[in-house]
C-alpha atoms as a PDB file:
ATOM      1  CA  UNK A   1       0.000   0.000   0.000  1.00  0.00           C
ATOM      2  CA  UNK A   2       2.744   2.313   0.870  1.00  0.00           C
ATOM      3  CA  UNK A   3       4.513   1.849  -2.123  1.00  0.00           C
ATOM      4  CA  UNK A   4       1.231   2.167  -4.506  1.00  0.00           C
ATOM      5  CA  UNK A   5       0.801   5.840  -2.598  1.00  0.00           C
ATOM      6  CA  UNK A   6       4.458   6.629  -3.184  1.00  0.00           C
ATOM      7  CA  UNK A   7       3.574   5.830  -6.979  1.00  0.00           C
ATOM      8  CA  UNK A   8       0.636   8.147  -6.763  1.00  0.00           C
ATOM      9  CA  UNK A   9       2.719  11.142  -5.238  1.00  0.00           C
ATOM     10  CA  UNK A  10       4.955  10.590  -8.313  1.00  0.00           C
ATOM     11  CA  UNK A  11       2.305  10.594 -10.557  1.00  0.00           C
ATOM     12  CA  UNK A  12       0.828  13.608  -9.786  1.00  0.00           C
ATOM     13  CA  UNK A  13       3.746  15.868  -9.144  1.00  0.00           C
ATOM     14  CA  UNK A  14       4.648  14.830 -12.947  1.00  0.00           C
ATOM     15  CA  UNK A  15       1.068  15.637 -14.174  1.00  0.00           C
ATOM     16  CA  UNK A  16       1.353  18.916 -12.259  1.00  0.00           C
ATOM     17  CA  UNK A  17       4.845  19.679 -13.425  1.00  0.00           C
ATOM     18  CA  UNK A  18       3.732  18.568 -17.200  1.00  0.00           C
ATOM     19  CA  UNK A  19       0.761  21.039 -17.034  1.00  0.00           C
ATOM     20  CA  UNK A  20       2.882  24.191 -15.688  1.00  0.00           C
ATOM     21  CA  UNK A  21       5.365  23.442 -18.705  1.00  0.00           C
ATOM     22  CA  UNK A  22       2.402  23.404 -20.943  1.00  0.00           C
ATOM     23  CA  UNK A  23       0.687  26.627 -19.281  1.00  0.00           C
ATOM     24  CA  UNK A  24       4.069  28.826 -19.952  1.00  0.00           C
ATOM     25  CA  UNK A  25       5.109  27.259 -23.700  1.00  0.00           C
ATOM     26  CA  UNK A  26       6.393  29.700 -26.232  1.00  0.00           C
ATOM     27  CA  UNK A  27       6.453  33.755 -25.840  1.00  0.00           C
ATOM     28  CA  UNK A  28       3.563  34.514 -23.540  1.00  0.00           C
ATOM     29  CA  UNK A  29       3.844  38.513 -22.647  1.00  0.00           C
ATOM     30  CA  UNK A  30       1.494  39.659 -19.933  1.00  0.00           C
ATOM     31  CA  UNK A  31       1.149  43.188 -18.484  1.00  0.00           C
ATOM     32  CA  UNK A  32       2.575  43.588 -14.670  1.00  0.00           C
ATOM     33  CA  UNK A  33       2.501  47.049 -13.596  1.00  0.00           C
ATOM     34  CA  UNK A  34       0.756  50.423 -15.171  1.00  0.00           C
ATOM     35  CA  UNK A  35       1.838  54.076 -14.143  1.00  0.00           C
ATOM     36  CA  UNK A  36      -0.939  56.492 -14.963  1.00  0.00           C
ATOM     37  CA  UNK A  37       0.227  59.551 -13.726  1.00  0.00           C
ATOM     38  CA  UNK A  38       0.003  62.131 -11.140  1.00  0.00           C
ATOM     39  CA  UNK A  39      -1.818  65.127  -9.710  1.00  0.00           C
ATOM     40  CA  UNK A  40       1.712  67.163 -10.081  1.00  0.00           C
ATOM     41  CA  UNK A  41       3.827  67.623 -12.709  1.00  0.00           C
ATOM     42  CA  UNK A  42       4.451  63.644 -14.283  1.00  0.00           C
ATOM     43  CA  UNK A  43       8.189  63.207 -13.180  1.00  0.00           C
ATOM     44  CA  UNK A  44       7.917  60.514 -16.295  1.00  0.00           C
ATOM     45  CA  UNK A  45       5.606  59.866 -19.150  1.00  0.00           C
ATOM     46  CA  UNK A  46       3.028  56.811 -18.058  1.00  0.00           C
ATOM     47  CA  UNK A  47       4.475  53.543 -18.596  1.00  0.00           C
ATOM     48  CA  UNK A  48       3.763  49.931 -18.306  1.00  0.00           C
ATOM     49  CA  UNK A  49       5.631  46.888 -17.484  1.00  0.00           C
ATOM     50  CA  UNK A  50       5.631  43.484 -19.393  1.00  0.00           C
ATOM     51  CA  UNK A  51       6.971  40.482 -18.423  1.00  0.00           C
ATOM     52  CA  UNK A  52       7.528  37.225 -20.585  1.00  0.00           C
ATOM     53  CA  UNK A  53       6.379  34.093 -18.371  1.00  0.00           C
ATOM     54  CA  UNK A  54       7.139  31.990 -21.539  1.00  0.00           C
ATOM     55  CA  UNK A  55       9.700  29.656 -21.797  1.00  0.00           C
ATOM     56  CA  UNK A  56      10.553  31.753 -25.423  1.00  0.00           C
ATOM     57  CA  UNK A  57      12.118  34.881 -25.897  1.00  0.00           C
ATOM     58  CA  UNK A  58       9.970  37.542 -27.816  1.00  0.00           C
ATOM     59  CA  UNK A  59      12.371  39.081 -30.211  1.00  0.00           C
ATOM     60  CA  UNK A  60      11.839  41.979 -32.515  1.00  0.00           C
ATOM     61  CA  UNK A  61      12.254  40.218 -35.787  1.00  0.00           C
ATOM     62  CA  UNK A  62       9.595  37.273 -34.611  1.00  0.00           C
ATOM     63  CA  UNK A  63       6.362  39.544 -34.473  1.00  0.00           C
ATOM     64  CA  UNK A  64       5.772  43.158 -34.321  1.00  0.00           C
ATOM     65  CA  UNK A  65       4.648  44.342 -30.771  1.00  0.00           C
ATOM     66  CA  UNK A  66       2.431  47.155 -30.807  1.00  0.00           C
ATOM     67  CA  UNK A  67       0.578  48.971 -27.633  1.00  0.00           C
ATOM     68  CA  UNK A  68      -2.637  51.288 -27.072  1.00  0.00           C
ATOM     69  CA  UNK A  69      -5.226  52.396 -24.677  1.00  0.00           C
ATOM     70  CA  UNK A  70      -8.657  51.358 -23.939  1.00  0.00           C
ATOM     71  CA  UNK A  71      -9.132  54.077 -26.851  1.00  0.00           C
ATOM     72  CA  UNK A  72      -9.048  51.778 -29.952  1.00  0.00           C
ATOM     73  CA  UNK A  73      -8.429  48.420 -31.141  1.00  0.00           C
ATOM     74  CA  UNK A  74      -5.616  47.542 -33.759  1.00  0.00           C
ATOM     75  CA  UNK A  75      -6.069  50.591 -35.886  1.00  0.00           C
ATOM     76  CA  UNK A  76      -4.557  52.993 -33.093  1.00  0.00           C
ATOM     77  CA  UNK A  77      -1.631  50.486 -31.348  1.00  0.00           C
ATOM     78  CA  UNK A  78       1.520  52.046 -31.475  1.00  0.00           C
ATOM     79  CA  UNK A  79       4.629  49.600 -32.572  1.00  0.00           C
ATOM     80  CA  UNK A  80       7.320  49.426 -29.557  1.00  0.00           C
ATOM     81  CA  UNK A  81      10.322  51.128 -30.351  1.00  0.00           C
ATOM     82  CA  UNK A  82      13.620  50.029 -28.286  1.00  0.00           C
ATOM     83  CA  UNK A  83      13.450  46.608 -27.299  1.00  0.00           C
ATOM     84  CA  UNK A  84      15.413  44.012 -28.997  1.00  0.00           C
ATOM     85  CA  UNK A  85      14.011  41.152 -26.542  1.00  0.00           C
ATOM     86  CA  UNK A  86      12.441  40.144 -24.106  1.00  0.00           C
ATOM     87  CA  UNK A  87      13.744  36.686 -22.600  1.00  0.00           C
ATOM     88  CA  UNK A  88      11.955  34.017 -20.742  1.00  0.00           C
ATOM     89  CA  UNK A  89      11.488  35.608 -16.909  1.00  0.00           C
ATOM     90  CA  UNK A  90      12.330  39.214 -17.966  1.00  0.00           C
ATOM     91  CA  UNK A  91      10.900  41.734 -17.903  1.00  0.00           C
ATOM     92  CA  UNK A  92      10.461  45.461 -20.174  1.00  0.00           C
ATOM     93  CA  UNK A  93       9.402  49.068 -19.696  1.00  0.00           C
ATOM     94  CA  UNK A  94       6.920  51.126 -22.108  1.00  0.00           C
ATOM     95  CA  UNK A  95       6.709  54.602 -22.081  1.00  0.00           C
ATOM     96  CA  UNK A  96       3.616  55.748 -23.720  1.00  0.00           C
ATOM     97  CA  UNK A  97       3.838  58.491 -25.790  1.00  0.00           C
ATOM     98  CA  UNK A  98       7.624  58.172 -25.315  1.00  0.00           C
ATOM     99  CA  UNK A  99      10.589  58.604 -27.461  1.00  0.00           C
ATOM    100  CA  UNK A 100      14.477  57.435 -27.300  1.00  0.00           C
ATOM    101  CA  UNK A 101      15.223  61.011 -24.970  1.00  0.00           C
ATOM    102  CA  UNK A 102      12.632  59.916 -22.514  1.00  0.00           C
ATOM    103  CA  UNK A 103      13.514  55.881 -22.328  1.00  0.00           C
ATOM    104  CA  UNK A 104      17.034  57.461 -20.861  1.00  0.00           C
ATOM    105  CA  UNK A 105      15.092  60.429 -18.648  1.00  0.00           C
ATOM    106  CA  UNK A 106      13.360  57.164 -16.961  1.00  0.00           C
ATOM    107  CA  UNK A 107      16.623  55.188 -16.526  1.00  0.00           C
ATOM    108  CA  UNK A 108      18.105  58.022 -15.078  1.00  0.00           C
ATOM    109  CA  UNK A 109      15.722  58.331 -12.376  1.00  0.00           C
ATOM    110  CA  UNK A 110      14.453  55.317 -11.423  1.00  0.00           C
ATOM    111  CA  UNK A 111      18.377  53.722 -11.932  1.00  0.00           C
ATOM    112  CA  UNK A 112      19.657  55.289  -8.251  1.00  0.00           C
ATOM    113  CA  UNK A 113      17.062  53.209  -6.453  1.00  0.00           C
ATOM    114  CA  UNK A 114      16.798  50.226  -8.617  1.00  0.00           C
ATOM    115  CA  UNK A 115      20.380  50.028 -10.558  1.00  0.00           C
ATOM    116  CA  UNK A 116      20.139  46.104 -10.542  1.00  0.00           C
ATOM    117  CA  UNK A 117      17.032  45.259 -12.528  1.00  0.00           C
ATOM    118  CA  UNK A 118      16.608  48.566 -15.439  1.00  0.00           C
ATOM    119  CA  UNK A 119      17.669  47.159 -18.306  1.00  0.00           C
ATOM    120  CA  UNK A 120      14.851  46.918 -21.108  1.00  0.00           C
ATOM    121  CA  UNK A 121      12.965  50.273 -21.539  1.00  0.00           C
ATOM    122  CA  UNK A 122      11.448  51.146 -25.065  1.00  0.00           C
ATOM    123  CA  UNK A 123       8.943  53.225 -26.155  1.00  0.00           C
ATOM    124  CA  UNK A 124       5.920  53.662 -28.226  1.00  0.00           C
ATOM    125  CA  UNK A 125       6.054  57.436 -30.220  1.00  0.00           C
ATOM    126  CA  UNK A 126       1.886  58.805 -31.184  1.00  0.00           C
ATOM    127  CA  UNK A 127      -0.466  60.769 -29.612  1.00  0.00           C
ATOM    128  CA  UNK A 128      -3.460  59.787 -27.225  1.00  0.00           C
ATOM    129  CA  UNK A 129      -1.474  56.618 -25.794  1.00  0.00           C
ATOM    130  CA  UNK A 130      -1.581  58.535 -22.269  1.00  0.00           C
ATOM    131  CA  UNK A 131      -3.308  56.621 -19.323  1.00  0.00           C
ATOM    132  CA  UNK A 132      -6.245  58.536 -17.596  1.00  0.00           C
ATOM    133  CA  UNK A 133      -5.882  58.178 -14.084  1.00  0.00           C
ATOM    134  CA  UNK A 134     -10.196  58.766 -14.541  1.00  0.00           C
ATOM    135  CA  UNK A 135      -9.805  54.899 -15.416  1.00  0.00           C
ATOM    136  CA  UNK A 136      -8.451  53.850 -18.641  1.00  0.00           C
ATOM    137  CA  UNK A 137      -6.606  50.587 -19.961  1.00  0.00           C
ATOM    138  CA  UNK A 138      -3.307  49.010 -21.752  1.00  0.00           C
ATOM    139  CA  UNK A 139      -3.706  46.566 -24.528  1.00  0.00           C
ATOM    140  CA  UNK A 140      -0.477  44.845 -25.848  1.00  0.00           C
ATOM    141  CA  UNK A 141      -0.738  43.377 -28.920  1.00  0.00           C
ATOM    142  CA  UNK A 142       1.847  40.534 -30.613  1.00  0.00           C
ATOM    143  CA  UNK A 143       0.755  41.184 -35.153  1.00  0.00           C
ATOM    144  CA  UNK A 144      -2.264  42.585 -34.642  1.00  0.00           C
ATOM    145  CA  UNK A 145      -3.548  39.457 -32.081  1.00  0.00           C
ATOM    146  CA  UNK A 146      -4.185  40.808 -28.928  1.00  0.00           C
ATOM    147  CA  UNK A 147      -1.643  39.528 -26.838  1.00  0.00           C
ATOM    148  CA  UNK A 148      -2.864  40.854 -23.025  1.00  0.00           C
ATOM    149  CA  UNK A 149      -4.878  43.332 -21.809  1.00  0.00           C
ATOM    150  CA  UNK A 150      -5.281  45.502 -18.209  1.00  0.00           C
ATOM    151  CA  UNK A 151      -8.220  47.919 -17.353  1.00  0.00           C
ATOM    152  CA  UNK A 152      -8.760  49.758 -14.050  1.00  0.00           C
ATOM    153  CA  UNK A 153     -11.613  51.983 -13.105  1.00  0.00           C
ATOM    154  CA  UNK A 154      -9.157  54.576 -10.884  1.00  0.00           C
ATOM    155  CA  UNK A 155      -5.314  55.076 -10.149  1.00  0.00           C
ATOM    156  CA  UNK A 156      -4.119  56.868  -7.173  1.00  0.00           C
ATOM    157  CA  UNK A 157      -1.932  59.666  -7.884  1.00  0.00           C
ATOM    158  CA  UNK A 158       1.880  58.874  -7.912  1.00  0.00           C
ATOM    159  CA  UNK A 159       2.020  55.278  -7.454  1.00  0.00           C
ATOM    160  CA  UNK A 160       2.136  52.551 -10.083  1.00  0.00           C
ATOM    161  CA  UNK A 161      -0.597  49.590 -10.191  1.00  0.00           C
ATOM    162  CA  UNK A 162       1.082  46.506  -9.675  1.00  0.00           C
ATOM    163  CA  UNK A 163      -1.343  44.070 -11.673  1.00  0.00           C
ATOM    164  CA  UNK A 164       0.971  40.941  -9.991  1.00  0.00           C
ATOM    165  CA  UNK A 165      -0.266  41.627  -6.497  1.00  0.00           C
ATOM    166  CA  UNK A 166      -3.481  43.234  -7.340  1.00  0.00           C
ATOM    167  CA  UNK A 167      -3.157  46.990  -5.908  1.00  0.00           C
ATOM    168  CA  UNK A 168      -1.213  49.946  -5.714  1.00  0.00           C
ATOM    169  CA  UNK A 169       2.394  49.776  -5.510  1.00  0.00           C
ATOM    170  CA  UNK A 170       3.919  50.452  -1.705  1.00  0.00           C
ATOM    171  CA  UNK A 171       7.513  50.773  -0.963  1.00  0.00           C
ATOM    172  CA  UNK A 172       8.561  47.263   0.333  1.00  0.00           C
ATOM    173  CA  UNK A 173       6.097  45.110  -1.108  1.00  0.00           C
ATOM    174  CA  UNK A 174       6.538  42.004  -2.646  1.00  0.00           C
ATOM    175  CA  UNK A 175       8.051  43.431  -5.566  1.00  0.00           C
ATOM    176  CA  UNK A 176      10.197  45.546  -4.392  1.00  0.00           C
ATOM    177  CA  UNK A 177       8.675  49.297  -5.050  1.00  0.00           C
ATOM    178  CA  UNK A 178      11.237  52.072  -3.936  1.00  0.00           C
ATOM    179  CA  UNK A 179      10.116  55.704  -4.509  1.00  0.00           C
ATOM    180  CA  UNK A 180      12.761  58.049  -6.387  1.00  0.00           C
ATOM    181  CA  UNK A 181      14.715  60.514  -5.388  1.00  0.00           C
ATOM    182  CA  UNK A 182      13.300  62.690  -8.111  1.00  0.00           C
ATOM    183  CA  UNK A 183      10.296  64.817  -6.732  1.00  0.00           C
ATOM    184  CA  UNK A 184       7.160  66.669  -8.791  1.00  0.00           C
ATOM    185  CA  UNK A 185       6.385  70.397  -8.372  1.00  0.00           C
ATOM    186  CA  UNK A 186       4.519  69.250  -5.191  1.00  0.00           C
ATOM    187  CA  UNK A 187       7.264  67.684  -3.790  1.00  0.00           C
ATOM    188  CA  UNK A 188       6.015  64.033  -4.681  1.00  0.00           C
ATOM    189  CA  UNK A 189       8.077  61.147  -5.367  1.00  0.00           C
ATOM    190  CA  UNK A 190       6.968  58.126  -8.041  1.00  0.00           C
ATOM    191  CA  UNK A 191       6.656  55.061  -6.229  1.00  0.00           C
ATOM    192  CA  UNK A 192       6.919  51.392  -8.346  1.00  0.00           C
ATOM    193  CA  UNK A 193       8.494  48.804  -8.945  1.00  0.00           C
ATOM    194  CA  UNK A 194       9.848  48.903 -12.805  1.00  0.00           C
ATOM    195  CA  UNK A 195      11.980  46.525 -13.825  1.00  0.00           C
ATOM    196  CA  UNK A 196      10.839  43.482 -11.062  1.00  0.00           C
ATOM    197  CA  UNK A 197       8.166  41.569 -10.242  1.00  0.00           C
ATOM    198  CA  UNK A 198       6.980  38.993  -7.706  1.00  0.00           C
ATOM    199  CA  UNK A 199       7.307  35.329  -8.149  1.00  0.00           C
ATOM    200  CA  UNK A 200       5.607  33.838 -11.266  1.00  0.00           C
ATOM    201  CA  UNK A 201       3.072  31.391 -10.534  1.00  0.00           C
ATOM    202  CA  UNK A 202       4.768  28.510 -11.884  1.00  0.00           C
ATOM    203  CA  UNK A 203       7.369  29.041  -9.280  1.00  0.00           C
ATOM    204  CA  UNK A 204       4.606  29.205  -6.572  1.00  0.00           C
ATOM    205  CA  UNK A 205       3.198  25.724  -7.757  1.00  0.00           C
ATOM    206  CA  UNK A 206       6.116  24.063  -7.894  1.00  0.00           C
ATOM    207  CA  UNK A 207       6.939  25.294  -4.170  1.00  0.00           C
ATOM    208  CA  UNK A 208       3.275  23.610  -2.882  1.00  0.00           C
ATOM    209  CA  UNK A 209       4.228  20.491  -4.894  1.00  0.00           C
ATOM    210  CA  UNK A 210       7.962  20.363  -2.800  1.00  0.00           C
ATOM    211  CA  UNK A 211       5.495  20.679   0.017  1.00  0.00           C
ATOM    212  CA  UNK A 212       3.434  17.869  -1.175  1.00  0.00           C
ATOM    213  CA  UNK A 213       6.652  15.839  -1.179  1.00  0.00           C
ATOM    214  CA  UNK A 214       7.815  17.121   2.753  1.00  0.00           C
ATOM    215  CA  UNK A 215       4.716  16.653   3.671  1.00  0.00           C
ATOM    216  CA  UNK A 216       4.500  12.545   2.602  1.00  0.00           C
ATOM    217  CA  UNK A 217       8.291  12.187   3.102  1.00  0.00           C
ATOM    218  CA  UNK A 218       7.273  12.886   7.043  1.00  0.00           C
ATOM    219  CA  UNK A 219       4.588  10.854   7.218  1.00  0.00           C
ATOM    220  CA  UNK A 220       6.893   7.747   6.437  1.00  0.00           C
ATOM    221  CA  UNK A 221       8.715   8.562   9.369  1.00  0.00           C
END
C-alpha cells in the first residue's frame, strides 16, 4: 500500500509539473505594472511593465509588438520602439507616448534606487497613448492578435498599479517598489516597482508540490 501511494505522489507531481510546462510554452507577454500619472507635474511619461512568463524569448524580428489604450483596437496600437528582446522571466518598460530622450530620462531616475534590474525600456512614439488616471486601460498586442490586456476603473496619484499583487504599488512590497529621489512640483516622489516583479506562478506551484513531497516524506517517518 505504501509503495502504490508513493507511486501516486509521483504521478501527480509529474502531471502537475507537465501542465505548468504546458501553461508557460512559447512567448507569452502579460502586463505587470501600469503608471498612470500624477496630480503634479508627471516626473515621467506613463508607462507599463511586461513580463515574458514563456519559456521563449519575444524578439523583434519574430512579431511586431504594438501597444494602445482602452481608446481603440488595432487601428490605433503604437509599434514598440527600443526593445530588442524580451527573454523568458524578464521583464520590459513602455513609455507611452515616449521617445528614445525619454527611455534614458526614466533610466536616469528610477536607476539610483533600482540600478540592478533597469535594463529593457522602449517606447511607443503617437499621440493619445496617455493613461487617464479617470480609469483607462493598456492593450499589448503581438501582429495585430491581442496579446494581453489591463483595465482599471481609478489610479491613485503617484504610485504605479502593480497588476501581480493586485493593488497599488507600496515601498517594500513584494516586488520591491522604492520611490525616487526625483520629486514633482509638489514635492512628490513616483513610487513602483519597474523593472521586477513577484514570483511567477509557476514558481509558486512548484513550491506547494515540494510541500506535497515534505509533507509525505514525514509521514513515512
Amino acid at each position: 500500500m505504501m509503495q502504490r501511494s508513493g507511486l501516486m505522489l509521483v504521478s501527480v507531481i509529474s502531471v502537475l509539473t507537465a501542465l505548468s510546462a504546458t501553461a508557460r510554452a512559447a512567448t507569452d507577454l502579460r502586463i505587470t505594472e501600469v503608471w498612470a500619472g500624477s496630480d503634479g507635474s508627471d516626473i515621467t511619461p506613463d508607462w507599463v511593465e511586461i513580463k515574458n512568463f514563456g519559456d521563449a524569448a519575444w524578439t523583434s524580428g519574430s512579431s511586431v509588438l504594438t501597444i494602445n489604450d482602452s481608446g481603440g483596437g488595432t487601428g490605433t496600437d503604437a509599434v514598440v520602439q527600443g526593445i530588442a528582446d524580451i527573454l523568458p522571466n524578464e521583464v520590459a518598460i513602455v513609455l507611452m507616448e515616449g521617445s528614445a530622450a525619454l527611455s534614458q530620462s526614466f533610466f536616469d531616475i528610477w536607476n539610483p534606487v533600482k540600478p540592478q534590474t533597469l535594463a529593457n525600456i522602449g517606447f511607443a512614439d503617437g499621440s493619445g497613448l496617455g493613461l487617464g488616471q479617470g480609469g483607462d486601460g493598456v492593450n499589448i498586442w503581438l501582429n495585430d492578435v491581442l496579446e494581453d490586456t489591463f483595465t482599471y476603473s481609478s489610479a491613485a496619484s503617484d504610485v504605479s498599479i502593480d497588476v501581480f499583487l493586485g493593488q497599488d504599488s507600496v515601498v517594500g512590497n513584494a516586488s520591491g517598489a522604492v520611490a525616487t529621489l526625483v520629486t514633482n512640483d509638489l514635492g512628490t516622489p513616483a513610487v513602483g516597482s519597474p523593472g521586477m516583479v513577484a514570483p511567477e506562478p509557476g514558481s509558486v506551484l512548484l513550491m506547494v508540490v515540494g510541500l506535497v513531497g515534505l509533507v509525505y516524506a514525514n509521514r513515512r517517518r
